[in-house]
Structure formats: structure tokens, C-alpha cells
N, C-alpha and C. Protein backbone atom coordinates (compact mmCIF):
# COMPACT_ATOMS: atom_id res chain seq x y z
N UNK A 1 -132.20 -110.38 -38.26
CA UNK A 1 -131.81 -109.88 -39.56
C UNK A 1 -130.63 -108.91 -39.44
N UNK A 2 -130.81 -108.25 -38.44
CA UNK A 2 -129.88 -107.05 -38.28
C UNK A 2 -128.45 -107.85 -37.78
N UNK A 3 -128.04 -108.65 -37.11
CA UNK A 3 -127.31 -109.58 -36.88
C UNK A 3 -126.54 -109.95 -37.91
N UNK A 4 -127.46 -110.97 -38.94
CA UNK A 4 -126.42 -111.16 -40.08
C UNK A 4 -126.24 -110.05 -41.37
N UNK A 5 -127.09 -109.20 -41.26
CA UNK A 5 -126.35 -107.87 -41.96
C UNK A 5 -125.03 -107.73 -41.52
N UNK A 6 -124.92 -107.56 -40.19
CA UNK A 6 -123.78 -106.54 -39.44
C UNK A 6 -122.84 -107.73 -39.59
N UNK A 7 -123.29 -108.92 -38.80
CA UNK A 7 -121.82 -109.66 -39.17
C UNK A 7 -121.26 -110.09 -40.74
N UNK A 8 -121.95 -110.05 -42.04
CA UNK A 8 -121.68 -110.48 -42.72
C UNK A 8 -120.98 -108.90 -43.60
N UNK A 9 -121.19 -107.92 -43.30
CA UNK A 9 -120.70 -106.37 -43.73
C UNK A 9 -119.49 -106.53 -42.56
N UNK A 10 -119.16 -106.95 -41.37
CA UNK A 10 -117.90 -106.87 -40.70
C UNK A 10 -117.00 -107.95 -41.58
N UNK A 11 -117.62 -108.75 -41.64
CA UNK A 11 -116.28 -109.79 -42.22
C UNK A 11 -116.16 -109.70 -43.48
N UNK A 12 -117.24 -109.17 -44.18
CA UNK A 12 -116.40 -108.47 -45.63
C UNK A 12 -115.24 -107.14 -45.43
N UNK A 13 -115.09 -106.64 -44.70
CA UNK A 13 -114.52 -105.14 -44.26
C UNK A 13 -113.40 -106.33 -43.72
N UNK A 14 -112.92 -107.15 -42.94
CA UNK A 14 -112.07 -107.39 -42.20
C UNK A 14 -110.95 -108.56 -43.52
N UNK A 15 -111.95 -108.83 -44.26
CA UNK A 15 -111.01 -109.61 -45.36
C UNK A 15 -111.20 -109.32 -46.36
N UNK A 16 -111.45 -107.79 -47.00
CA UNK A 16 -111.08 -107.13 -47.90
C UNK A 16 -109.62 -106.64 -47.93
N UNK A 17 -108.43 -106.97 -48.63
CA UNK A 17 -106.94 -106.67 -48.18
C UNK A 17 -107.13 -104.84 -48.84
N UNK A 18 -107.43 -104.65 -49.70
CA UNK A 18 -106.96 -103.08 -50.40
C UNK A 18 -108.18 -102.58 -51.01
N UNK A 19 -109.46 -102.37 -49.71
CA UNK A 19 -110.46 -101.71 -51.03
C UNK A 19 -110.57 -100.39 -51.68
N UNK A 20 -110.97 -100.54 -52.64
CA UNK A 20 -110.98 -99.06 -53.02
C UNK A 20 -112.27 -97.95 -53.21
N UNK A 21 -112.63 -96.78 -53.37
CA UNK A 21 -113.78 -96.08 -52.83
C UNK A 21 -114.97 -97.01 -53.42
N UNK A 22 -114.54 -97.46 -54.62
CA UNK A 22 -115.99 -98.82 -55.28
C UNK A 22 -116.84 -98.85 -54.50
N UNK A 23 -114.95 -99.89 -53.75
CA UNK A 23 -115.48 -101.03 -52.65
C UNK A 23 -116.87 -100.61 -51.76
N UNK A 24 -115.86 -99.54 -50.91
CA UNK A 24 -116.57 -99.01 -49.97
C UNK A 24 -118.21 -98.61 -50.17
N UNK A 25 -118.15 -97.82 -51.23
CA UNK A 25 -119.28 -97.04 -51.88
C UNK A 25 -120.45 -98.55 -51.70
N UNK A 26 -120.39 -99.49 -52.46
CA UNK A 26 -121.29 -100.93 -52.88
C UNK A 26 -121.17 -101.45 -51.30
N UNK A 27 -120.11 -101.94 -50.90
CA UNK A 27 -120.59 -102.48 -50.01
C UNK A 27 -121.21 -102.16 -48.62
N UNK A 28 -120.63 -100.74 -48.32
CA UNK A 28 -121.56 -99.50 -47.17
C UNK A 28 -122.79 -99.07 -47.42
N UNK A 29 -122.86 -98.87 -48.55
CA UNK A 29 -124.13 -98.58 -49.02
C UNK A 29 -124.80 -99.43 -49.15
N UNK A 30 -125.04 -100.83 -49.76
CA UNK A 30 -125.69 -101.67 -49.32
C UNK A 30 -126.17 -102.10 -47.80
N UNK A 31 -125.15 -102.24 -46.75
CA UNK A 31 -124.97 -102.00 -45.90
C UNK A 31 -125.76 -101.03 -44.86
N UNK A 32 -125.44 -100.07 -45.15
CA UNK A 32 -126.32 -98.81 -44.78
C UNK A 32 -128.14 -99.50 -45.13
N UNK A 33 -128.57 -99.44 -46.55
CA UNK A 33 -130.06 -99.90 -46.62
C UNK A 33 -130.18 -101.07 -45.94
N UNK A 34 -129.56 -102.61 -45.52
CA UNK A 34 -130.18 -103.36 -45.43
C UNK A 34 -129.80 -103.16 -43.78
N UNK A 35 -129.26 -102.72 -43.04
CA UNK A 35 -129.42 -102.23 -42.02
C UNK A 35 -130.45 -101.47 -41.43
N UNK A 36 -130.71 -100.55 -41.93
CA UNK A 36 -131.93 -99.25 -42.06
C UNK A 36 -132.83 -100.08 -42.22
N UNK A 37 -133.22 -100.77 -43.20
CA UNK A 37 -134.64 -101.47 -43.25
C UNK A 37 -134.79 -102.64 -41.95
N UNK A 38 -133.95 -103.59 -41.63
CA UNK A 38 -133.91 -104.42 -40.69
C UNK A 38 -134.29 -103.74 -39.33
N UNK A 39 -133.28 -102.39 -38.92
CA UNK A 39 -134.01 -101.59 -37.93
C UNK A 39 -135.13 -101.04 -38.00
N UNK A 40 -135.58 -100.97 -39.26
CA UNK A 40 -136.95 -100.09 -38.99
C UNK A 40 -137.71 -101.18 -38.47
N UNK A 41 -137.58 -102.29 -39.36
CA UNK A 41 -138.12 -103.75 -39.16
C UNK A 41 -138.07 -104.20 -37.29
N UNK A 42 -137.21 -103.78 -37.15
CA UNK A 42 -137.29 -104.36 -35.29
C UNK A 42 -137.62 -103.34 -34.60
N UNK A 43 -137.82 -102.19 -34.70
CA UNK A 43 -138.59 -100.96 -33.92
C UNK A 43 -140.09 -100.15 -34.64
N UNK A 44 -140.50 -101.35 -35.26
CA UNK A 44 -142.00 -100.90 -35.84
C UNK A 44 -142.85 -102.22 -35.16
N UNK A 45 -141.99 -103.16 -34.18
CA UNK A 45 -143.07 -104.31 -33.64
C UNK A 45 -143.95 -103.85 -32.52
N UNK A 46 -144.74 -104.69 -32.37
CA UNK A 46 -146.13 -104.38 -31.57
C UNK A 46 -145.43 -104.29 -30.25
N UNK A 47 -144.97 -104.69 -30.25
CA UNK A 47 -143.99 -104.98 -28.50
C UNK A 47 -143.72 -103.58 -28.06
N UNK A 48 -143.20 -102.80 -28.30
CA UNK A 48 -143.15 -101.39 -28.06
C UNK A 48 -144.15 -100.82 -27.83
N UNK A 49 -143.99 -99.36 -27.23
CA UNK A 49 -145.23 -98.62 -26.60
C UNK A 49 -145.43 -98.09 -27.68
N UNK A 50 -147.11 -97.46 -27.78
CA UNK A 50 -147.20 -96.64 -29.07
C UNK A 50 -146.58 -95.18 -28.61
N UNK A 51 -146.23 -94.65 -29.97
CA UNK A 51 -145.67 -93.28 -30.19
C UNK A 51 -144.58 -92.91 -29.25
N UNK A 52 -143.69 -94.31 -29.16
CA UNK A 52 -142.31 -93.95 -28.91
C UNK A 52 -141.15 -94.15 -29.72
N UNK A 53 -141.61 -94.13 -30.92
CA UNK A 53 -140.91 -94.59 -31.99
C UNK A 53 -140.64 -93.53 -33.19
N UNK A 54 -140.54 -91.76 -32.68
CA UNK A 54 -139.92 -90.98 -33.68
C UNK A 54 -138.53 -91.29 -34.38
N UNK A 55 -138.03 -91.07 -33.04
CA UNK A 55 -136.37 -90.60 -33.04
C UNK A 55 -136.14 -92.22 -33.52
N UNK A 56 -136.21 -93.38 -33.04
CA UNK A 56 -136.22 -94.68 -33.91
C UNK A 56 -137.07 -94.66 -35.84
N UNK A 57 -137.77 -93.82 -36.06
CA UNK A 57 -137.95 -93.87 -37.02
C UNK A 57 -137.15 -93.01 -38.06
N UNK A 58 -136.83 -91.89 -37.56
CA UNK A 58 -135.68 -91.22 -37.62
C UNK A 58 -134.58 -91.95 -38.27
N UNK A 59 -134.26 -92.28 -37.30
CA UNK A 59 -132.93 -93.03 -36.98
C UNK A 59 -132.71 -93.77 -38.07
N UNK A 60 -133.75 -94.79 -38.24
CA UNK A 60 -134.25 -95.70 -39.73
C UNK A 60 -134.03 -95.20 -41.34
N UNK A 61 -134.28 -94.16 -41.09
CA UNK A 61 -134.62 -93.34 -42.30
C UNK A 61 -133.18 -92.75 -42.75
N UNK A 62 -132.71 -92.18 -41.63
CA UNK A 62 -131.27 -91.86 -41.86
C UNK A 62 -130.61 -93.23 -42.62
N UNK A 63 -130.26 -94.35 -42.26
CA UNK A 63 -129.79 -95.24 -42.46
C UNK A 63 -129.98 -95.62 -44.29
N UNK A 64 -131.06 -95.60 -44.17
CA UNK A 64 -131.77 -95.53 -45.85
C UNK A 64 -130.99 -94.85 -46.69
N UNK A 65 -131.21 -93.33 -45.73
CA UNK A 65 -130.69 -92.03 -46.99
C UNK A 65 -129.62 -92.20 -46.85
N UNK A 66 -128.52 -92.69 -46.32
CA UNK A 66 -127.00 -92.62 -45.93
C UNK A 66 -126.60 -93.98 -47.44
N UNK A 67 -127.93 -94.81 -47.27
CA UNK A 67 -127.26 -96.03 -48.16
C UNK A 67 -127.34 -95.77 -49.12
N UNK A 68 -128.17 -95.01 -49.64
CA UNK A 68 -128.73 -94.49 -50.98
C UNK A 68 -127.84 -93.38 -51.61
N UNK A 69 -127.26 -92.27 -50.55
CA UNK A 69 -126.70 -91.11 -50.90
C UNK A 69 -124.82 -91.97 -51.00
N UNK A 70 -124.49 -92.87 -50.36
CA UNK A 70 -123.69 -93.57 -50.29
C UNK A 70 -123.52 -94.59 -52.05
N UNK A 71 -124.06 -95.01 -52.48
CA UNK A 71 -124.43 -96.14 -53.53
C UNK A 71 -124.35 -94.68 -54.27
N UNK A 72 -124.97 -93.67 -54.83
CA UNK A 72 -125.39 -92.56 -55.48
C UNK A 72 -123.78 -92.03 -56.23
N UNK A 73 -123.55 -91.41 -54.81
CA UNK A 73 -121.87 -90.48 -54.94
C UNK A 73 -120.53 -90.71 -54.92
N UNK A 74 -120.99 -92.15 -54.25
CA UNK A 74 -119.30 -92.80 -54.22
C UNK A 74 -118.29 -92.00 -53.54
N UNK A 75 -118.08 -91.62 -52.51
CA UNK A 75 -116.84 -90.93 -52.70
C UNK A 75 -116.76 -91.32 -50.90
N UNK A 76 -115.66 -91.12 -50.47
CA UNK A 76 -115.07 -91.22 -48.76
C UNK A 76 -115.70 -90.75 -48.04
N UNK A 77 -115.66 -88.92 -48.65
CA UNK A 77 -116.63 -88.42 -47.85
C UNK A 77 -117.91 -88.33 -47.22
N UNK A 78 -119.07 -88.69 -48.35
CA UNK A 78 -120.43 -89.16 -48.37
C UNK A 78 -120.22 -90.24 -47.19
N UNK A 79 -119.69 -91.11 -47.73
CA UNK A 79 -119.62 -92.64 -46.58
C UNK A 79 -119.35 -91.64 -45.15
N UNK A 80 -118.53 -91.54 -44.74
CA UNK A 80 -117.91 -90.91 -43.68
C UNK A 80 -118.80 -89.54 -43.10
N UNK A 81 -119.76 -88.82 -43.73
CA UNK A 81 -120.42 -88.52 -42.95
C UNK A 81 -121.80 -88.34 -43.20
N UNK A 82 -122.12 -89.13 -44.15
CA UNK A 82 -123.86 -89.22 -44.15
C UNK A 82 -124.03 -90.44 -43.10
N UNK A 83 -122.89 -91.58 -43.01
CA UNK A 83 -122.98 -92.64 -42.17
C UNK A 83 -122.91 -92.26 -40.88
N UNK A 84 -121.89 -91.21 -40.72
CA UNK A 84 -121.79 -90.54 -39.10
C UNK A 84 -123.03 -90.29 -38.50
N UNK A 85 -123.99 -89.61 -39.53
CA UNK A 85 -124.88 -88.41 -39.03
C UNK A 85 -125.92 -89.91 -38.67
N UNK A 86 -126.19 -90.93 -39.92
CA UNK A 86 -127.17 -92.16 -39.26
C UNK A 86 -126.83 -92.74 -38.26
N UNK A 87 -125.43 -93.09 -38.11
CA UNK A 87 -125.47 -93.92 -36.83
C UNK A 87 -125.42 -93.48 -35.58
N UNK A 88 -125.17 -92.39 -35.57
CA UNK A 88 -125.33 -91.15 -34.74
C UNK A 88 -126.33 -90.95 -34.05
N UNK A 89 -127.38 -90.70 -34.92
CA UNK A 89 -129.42 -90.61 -34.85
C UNK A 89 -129.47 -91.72 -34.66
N UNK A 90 -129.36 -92.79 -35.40
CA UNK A 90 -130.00 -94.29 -35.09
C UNK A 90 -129.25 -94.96 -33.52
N UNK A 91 -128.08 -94.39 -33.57
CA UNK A 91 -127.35 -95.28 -32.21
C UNK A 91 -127.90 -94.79 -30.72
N UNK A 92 -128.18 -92.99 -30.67
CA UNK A 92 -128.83 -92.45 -30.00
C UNK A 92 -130.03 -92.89 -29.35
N UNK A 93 -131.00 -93.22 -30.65
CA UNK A 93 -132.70 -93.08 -30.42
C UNK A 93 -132.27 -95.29 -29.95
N UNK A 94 -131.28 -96.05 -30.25
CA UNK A 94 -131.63 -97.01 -29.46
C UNK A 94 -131.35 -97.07 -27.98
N UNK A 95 -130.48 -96.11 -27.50
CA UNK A 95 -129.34 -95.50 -26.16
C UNK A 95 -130.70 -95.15 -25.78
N UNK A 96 -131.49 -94.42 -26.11
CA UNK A 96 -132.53 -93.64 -24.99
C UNK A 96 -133.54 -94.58 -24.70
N UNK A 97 -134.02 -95.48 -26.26
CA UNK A 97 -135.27 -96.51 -25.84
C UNK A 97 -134.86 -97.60 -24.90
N UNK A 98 -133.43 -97.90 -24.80
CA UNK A 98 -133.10 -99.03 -23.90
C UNK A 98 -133.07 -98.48 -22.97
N UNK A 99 -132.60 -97.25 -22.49
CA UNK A 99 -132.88 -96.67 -20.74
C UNK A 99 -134.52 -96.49 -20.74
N UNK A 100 -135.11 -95.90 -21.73
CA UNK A 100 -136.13 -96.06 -21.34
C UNK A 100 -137.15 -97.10 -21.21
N UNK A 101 -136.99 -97.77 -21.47
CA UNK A 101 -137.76 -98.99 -21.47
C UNK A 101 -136.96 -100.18 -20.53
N UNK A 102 -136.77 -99.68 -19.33
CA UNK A 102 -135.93 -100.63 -18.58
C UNK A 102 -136.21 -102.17 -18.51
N UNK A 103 -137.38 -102.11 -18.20
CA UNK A 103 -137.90 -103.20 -18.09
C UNK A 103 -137.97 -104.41 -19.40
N UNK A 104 -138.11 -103.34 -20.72
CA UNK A 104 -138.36 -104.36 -21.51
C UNK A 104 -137.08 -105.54 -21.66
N UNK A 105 -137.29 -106.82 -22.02
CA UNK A 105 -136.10 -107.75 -22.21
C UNK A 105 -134.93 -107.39 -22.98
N UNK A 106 -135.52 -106.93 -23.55
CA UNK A 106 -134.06 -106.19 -25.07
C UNK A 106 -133.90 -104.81 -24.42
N UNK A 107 -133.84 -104.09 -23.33
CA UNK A 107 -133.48 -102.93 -22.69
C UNK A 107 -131.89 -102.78 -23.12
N UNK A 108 -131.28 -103.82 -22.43
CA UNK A 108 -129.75 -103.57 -22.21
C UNK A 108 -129.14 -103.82 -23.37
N UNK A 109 -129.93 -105.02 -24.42
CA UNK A 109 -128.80 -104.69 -25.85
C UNK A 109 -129.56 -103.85 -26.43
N UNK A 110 -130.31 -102.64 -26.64
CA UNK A 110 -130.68 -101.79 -27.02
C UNK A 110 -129.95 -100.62 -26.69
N UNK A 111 -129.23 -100.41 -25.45
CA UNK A 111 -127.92 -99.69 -24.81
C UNK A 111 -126.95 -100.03 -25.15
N UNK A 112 -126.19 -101.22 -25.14
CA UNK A 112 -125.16 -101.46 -25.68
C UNK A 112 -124.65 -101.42 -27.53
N UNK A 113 -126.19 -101.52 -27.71
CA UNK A 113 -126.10 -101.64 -29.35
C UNK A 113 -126.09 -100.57 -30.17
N UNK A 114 -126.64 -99.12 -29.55
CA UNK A 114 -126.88 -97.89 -29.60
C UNK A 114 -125.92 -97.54 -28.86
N UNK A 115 -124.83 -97.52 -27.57
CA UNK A 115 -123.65 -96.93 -27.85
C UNK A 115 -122.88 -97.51 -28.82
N UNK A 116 -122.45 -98.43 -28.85
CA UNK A 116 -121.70 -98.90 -30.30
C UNK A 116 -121.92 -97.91 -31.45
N UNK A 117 -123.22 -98.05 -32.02
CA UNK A 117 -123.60 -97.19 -33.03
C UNK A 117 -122.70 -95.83 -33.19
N UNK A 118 -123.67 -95.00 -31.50
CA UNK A 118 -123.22 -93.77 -31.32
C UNK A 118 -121.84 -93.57 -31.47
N UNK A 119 -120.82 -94.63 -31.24
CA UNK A 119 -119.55 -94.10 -31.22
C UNK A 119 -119.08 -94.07 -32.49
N UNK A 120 -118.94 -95.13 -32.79
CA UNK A 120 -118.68 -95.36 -34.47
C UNK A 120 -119.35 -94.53 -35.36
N UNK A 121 -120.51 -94.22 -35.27
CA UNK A 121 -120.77 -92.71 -36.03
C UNK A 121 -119.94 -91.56 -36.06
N UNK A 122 -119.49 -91.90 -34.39
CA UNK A 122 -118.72 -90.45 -33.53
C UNK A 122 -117.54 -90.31 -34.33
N UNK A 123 -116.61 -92.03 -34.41
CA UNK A 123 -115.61 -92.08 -34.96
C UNK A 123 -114.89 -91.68 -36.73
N UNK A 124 -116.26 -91.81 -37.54
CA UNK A 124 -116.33 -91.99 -39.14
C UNK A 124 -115.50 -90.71 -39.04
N UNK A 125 -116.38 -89.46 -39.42
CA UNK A 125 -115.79 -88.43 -39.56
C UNK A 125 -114.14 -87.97 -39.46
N UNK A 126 -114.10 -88.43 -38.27
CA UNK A 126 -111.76 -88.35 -38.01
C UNK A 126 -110.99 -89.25 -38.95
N UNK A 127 -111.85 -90.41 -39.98
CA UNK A 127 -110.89 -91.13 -40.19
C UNK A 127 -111.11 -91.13 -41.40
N UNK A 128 -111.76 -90.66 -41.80
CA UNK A 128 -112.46 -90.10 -43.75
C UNK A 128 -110.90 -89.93 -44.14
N UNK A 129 -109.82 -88.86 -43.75
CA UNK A 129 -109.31 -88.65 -44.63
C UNK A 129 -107.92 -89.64 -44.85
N UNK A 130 -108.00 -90.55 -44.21
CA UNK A 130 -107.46 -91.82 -44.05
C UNK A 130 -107.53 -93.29 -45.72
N UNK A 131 -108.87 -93.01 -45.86
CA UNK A 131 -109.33 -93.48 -46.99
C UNK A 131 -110.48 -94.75 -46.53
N UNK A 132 -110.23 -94.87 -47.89
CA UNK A 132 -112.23 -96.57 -47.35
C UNK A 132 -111.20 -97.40 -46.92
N UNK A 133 -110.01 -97.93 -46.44
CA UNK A 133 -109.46 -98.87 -45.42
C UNK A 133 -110.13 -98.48 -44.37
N UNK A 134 -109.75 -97.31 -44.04
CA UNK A 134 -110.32 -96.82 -42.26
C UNK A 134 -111.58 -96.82 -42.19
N UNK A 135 -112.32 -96.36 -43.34
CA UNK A 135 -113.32 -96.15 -43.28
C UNK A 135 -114.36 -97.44 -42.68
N UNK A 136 -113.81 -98.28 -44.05
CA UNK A 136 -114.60 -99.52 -43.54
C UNK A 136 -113.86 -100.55 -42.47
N UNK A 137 -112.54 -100.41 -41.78
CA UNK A 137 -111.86 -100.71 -40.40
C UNK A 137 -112.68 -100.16 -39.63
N UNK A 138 -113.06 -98.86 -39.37
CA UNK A 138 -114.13 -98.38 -38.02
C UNK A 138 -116.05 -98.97 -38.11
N UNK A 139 -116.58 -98.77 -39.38
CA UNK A 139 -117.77 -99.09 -39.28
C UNK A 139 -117.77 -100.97 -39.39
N UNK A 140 -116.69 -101.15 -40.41
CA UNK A 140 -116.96 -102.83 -39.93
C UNK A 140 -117.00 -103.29 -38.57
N UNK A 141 -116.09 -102.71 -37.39
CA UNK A 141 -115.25 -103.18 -36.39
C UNK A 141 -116.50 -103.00 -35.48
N UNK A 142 -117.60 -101.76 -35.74
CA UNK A 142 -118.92 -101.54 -35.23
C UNK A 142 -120.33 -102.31 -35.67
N UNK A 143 -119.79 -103.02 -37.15
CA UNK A 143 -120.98 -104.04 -37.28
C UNK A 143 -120.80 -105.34 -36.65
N UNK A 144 -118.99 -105.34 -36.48
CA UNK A 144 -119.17 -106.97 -36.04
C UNK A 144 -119.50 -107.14 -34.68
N UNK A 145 -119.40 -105.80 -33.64
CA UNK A 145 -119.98 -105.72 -32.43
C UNK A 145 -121.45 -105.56 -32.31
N UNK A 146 -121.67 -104.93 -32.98
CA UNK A 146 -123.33 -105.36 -33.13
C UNK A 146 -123.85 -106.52 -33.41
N UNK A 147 -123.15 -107.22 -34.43
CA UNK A 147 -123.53 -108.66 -34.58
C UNK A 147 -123.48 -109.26 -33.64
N UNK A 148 -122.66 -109.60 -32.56
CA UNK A 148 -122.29 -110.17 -31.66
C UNK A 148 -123.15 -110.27 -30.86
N UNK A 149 -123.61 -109.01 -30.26
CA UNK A 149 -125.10 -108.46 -29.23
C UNK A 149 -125.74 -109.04 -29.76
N UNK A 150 -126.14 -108.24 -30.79
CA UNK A 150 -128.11 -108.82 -31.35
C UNK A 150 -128.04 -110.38 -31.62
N UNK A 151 -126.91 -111.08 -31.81
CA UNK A 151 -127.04 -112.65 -32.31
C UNK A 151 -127.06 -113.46 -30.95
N UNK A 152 -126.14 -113.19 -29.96
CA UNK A 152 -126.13 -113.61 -28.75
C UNK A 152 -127.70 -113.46 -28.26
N UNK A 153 -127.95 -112.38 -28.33
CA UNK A 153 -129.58 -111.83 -27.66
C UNK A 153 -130.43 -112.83 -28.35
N UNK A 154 -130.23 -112.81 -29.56
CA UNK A 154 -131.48 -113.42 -30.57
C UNK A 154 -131.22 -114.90 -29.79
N UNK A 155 -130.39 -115.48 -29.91
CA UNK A 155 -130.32 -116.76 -29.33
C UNK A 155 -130.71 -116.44 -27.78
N UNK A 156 -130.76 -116.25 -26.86
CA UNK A 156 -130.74 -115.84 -25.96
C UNK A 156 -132.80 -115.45 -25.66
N UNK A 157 -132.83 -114.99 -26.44
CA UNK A 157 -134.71 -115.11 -26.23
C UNK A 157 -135.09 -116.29 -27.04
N UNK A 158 -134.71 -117.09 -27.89
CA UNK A 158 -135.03 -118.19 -28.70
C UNK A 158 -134.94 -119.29 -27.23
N UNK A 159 -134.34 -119.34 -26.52
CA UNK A 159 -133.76 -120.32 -25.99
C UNK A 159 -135.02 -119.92 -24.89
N UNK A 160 -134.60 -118.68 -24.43
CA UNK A 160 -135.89 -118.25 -23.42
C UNK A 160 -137.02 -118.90 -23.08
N UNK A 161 -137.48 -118.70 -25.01
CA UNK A 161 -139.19 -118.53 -24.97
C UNK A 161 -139.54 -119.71 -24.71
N UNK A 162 -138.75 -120.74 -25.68
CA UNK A 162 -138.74 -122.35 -25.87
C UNK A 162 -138.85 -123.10 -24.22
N UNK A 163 -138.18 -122.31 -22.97
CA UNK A 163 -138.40 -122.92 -21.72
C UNK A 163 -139.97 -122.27 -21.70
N UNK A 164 -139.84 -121.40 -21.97
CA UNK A 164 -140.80 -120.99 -20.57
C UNK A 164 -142.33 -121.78 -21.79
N UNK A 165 -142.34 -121.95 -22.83
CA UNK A 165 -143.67 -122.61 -23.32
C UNK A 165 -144.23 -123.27 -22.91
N UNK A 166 -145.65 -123.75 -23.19
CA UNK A 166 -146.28 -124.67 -22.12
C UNK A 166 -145.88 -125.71 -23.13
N UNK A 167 -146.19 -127.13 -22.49
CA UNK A 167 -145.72 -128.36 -23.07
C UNK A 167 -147.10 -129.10 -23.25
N UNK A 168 -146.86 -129.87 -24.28
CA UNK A 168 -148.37 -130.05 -24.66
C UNK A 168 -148.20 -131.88 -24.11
């Protein structure tokens, strides 16, 4: 899910020619919630250890309030750093569960997918006063790399599971 959120919010951002704060406002903010819910959605599965899932719930929640306070206020700023502060928390808490959880299969795009995050959070803030071009140039340019991971991955355990099944 989180996959075609991110890629389908990058390639709106990449062939939008002149948006304006609207833009940004509707489509980040949407963006922002259906992201947030999809992550909460993939770090509330049984597969995980219990009660390692604050700072991921966290993280979740931010995403929510960023889409909501985003859709709400409209304005560059809101986008640029209620989004910073979620992807920030959310990119983090996936950076630590993928080192920590070495072993699990989704370890390493849980690192790669959570620095992405982390940076592009890092990045929002410097480019706010640029306008929603930059705005949505840096966080698109970070959904379509996320898409990339989690869709590769998703295929990538689909293909997995399908060998290793028993055959009837």
C-alpha cells in the first residue's frame, strides 16, 4: 500500500508543471494521511516483536497530524515543517527497527526506507521558502524512492514465499 501511495504522490509532484500552495496543501496532505495510515498498517503486524512499536507508532501518528494540519492550513509552511517533524520521527523509528531487527527479512528496506524518510524530512524545512515547487520536488523525489524499495521488496517476498511453498 505504502508503495503505491508513494509512487503515485511522486509522479503527481514530478508532472505537476506550476503548482500552487492548493496544490500542495490537497495533494501532501492527502499524502501525508494515506501514508501514515498504510505505515501504521505495516508496523502494527503480528510479525514484529511485541512492544517495539512506540517510536513506529509515533512516527504513524505524526504522519496523520502532518496530513490533517496540512489539508487544515494550507500554507508552505505547515507542509514544510509539520512534514519535516513526521518524516523525521517516522524515518527514524524505521532506521532503528531495521538495525534492530537484523535478522528480520524487511531489516534492510526498513534502513534504507527510514533514511530516505529521515533525510527528506531533514531537507523540507531549507526549501519552504522556495515555494510548493520545491516543496513538493524534495518530498516527491523521497516518495518515489520509497516506492521503489517497498515495491521491489513487495515483489521480492511475493516471489519468495511462492518458492519456498509446499506444492500440493
Amino acid at each position: 500500500m505504502r508503495a503505491v501511495v508513494s509512487g503515485a504522490f511522486g509522479l503527481v509532484t514530478i508532472f505537476w508543471r506550476e503548482p500552487s500552495t492548493l496544490v500542495l496543501a490537497v495533494v501532501g496532505g492527502l499524502y501525508f494521511l494515506l501514508a501514515g495510515g498504510g505505515y501504521l498498517w505495516a508496523h502494527r503486524g503480528a510479525h514484529w516483536r511485541a512492544g517495539s512499536g512506540v517510536l513506529t507508532t509515533v512516527g504513524g501518528g505524526l504522519l496523520l497530524g502532518a496530513g490533517v494540519a496540512v489539508l487544515a492550513l494550507r500554507t508552505d509552511a505547515v507542509f514544510a515543517y509539520a512534514g519535516a517533524v513526521a518524516l523525521v520521527v517516522a524515518g527514524a523509528a524505521e532506521l532503528l527497527r531495521g538495525l534492530a531487527t537484523r535478522g528480520h527479512v524487511a531489516a534492510r528496506d526498513l534502513v534504507v526506507v527510514g533514511a530516505v524518510g529521515l533525510t527528506t524530512g531533514a531537507i523540507l524545512p531549507f526549501v519552504e521558502s522556495l515555494g510548493a515547487h520545491a516543496l513538493l520536488g524534495v518530498s516527491g523525489g523521497g516518495a518515489l524512492l520509497t516506492a521503489v524499495v517497498l515495491g521491489i521488496a513487495s515483489l521480492s517476498y511475493r516471489h519468495d514465499s511462492a518458492l519456498s511453498a509446499p506444492r500440493a
